[in-house]
Protein backbone atom coordinates (compact mmCIF):
# COMPACT_ATOMS: atom_id res chain seq x y z
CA UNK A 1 18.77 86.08 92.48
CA UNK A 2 20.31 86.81 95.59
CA UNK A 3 21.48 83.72 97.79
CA UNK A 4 20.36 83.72 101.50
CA UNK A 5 21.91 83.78 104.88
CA UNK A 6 22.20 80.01 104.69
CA UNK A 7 23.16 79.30 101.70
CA UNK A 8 26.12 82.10 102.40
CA UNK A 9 27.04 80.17 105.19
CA UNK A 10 27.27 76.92 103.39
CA UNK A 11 29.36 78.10 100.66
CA UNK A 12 31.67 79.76 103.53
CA UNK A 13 31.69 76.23 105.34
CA UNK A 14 32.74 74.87 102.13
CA UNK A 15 35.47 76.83 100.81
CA UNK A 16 37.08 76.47 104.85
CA UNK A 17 39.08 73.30 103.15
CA UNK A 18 41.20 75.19 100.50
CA UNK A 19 44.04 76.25 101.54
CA UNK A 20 43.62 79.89 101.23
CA UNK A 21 45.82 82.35 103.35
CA UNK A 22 44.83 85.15 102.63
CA UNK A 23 41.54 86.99 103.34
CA UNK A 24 41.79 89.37 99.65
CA UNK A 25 42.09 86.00 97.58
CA UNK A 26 38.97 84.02 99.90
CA UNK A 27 36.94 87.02 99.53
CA UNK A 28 37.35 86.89 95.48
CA UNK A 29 36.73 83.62 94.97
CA UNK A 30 33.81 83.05 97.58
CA UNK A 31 31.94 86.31 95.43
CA UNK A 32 33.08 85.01 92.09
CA UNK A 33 31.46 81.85 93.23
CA UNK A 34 28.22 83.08 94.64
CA UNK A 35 28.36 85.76 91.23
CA UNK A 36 28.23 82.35 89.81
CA UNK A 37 25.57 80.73 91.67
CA UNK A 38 23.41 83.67 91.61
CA UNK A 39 23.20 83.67 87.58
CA UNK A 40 22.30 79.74 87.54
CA UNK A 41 19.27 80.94 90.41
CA UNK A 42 18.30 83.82 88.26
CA UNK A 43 18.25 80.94 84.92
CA UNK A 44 15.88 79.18 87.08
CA UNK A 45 18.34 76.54 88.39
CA UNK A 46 16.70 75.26 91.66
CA UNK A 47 19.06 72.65 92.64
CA UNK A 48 20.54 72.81 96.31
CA UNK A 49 23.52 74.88 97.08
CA UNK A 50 25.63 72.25 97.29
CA UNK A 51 25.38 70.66 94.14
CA UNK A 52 25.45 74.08 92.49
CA UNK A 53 28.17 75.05 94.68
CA UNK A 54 30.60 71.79 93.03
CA UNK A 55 28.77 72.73 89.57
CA UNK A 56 30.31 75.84 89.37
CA UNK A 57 33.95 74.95 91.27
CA UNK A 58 34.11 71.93 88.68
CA UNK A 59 32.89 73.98 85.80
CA UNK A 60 35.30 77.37 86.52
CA UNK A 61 38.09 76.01 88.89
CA UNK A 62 38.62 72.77 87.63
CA UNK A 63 38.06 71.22 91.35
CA UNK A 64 39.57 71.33 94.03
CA UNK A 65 43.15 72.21 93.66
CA UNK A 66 41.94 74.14 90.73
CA UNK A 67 41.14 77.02 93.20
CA UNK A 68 43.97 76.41 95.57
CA UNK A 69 46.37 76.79 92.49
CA UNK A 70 43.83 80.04 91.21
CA UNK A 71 44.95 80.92 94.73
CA UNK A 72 48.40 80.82 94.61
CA UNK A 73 48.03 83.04 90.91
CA UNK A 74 46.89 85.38 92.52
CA UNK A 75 49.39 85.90 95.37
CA UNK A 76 52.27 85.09 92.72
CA UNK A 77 50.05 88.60 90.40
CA UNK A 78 49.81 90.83 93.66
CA UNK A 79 53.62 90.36 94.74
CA UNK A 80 54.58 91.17 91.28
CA UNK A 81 51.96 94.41 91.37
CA UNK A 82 53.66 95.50 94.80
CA UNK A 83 57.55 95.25 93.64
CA UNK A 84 56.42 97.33 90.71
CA UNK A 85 54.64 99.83 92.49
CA UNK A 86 57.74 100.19 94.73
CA UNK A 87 60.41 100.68 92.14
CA UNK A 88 57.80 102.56 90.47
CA UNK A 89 57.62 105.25 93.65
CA UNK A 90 61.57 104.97 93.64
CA UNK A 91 61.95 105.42 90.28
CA UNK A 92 59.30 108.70 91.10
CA UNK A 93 61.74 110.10 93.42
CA UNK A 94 64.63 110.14 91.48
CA UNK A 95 64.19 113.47 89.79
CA UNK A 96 66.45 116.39 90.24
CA UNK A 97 65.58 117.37 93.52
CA UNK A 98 66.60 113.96 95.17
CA UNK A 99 69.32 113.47 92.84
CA UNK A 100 70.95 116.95 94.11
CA UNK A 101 70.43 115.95 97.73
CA UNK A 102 72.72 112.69 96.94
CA UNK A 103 75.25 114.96 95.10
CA UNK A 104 75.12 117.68 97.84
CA UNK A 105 74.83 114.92 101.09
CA UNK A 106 77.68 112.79 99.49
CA UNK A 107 80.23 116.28 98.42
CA UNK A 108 79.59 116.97 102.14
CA UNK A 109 81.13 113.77 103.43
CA UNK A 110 84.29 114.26 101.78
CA UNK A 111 84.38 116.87 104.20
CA UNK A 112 83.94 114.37 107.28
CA UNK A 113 87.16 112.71 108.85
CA UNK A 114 87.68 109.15 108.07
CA UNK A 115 87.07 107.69 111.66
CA UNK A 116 85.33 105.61 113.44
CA UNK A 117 82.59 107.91 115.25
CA UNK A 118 81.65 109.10 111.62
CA UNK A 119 81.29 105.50 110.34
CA UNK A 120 78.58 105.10 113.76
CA UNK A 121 76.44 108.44 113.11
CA UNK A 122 76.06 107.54 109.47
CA UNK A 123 74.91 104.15 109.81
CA UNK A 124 72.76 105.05 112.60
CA UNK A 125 71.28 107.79 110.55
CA UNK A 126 70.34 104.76 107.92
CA UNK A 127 69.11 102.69 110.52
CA UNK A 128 66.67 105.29 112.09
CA UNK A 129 65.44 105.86 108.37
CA UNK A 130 65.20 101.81 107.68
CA UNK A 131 63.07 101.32 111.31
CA UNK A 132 60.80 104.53 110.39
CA UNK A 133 60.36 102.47 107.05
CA UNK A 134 59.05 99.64 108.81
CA UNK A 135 57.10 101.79 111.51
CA UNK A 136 55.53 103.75 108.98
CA UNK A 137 53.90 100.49 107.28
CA UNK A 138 53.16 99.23 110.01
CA UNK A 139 50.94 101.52 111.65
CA UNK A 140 49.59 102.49 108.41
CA UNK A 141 48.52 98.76 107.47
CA UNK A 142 47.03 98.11 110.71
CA UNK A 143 43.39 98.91 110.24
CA UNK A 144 43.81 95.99 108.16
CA UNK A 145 41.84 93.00 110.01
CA UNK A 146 41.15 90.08 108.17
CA UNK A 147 38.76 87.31 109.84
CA UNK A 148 40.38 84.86 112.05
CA UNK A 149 42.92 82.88 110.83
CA UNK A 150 43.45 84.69 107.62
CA UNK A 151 46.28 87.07 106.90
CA UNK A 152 45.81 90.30 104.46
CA UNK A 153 47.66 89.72 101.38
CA UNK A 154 48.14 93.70 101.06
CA UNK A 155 49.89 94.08 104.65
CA UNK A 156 52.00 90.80 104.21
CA UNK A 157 53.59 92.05 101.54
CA UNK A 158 53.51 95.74 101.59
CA UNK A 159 54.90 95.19 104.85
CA UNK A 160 58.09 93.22 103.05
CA UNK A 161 58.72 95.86 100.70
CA UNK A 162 58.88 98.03 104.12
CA UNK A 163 60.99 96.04 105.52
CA UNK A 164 63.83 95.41 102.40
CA UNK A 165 65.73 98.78 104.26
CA UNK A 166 66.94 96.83 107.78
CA UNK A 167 67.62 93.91 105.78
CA UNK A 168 70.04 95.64 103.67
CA UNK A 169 71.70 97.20 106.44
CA UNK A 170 71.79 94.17 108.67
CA UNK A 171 73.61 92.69 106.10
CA UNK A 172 75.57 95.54 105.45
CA UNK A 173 76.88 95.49 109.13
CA UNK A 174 77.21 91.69 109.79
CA UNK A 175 78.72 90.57 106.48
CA UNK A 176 81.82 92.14 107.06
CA UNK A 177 82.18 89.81 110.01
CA UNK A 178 81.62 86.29 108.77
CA UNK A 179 85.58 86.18 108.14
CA UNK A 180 86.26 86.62 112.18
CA UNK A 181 83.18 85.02 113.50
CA UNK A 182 84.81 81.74 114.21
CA UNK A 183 87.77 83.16 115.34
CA UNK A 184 87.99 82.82 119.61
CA UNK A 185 89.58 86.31 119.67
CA UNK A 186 85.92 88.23 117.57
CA UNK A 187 85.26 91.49 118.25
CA UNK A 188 82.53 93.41 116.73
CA UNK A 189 83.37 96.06 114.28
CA UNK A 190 81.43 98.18 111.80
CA UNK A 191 83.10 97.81 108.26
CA UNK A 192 85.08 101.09 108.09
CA UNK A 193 83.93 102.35 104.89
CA UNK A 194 84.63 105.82 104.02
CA UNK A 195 82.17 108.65 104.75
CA UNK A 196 80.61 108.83 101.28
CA UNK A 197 79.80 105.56 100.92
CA UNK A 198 77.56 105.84 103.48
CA UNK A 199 76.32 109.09 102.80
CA UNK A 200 75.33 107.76 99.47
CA UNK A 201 73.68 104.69 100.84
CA UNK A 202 71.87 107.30 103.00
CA UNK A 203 70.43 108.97 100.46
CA UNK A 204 69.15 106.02 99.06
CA UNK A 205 67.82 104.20 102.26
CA UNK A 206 65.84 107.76 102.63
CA UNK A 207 64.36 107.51 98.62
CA UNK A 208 63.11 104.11 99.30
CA UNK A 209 61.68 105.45 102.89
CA UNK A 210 59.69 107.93 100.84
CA UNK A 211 58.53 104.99 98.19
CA UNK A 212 57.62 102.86 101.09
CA UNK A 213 55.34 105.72 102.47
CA UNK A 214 53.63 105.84 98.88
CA UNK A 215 53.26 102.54 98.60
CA UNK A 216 51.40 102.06 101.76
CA UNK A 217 49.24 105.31 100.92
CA UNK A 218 48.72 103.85 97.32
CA UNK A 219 47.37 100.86 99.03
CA UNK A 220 45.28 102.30 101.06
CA UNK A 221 43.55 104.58 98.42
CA UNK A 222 41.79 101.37 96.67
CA UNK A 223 41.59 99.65 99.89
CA UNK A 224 37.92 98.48 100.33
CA UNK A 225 37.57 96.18 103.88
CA UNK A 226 38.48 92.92 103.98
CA UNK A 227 36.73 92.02 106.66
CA UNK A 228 34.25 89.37 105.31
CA UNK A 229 32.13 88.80 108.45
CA UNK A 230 29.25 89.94 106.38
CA UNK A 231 27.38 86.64 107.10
């Protein structure tokens, strides 16, 4: 038996005191409750929504930090979903093809003088692939709208994976430096490592650009909206 506007709304006003960030986790647990509710209206239960409503929470959550921690499962199950899914597409892309690239892009930069404008191209090369990373996802994930004051569990996190790339080179550049930092005489400096090095980091910033794009695609595929403003 199908609930009504108002008892919707009631089980909506309700479930506004978990703790619940994000809108994919709410929206499963307000339909597994109503799924709930439903079958005890279709049994001929007749009691008011709000007694059903703690029924069922008692009964199937254990209360109330029973959901907030079924909550927090299922965050912990979809971060561990997205990091496999991303070494999964990078895993993908390591065939021969890519693997020849690295082999071909790193024999090449044996070829390149050891200097200081070669150390600057390559790692701007990286960083233009690690931004487009973060772009891509970005723009991708942002037909994503959860309801006010939620946050979408699948662009949160996707976008993390997206970002991994300028993390790794920000530390890559500003690690070298801690040493000097405190020293009144710092200058900035890139850490002069030789032209394959990079070239071989390039190739792999570029394989994780390409997972990153399949990831957010992947997502996307068996996105249904999240926007629960069905009420």
């Amino acid at each position: 038996m199908k609930l009504n506007y108002w008892d919707l709304d009631c089980i909506h006003t309700r479930m506004k005191s978990y703790d619940i960030k994000y809108q994919e986790i709410y929206n499963e647990l307000f339909d597994h409750i109503v799924t709930a509710i439903e079958q005890k209206r279709a049994e001929g239960d007749t009691r008011s929504i709000e007694k059903m409503y703690t029924e069922v929470v008692e009964d199937q959550f254990g209360g109330y930090y029973g959901v907030e921690s079924v909550a927090k499962s299922h965050e912990d199950g979809y971060k561990r979903r997205v990091r496999k899914l991303i070494w999964g597409n990078f895993r993908n892309y390591l065939n021969y093809q890519s693997l020849l690239f690295t082999a071909i892009l790193t024999g090449i930069s044996f070829t390149l003088p050891h200097t200081k404008p070669t150390v600057i191209i390559l790692t701007i090369m990286m960083f233009i692939i690690a931004i487009h990373s973060s772009a891509y996802a970005y723009i991708k994930l942002r037909r994503i709208k959860p309801s006010k004051g939620k946050t979408s569990l699948v662009y949160s996190h996707t976008i993390t994976q997206a970002n991994l790339p300028m993390m790794f080179l920000y530390t890559l550049v500003w690690l070298p430096q801690l040493p000097s930092v405190f020293n009144d005489n710092y200058k900035f400096t890139l850490a002069h490592l030789h032209p394959a090095i990079l070239a071989f980091e390039l190739a792999l910033v570029l394989i994780y650009d390409m997972s990153c794009m399949r990831l957010c695609n992947q997502e996307l595929e068996q996105f249904v909206d999240i926007n629960p403003n069905a009420l």
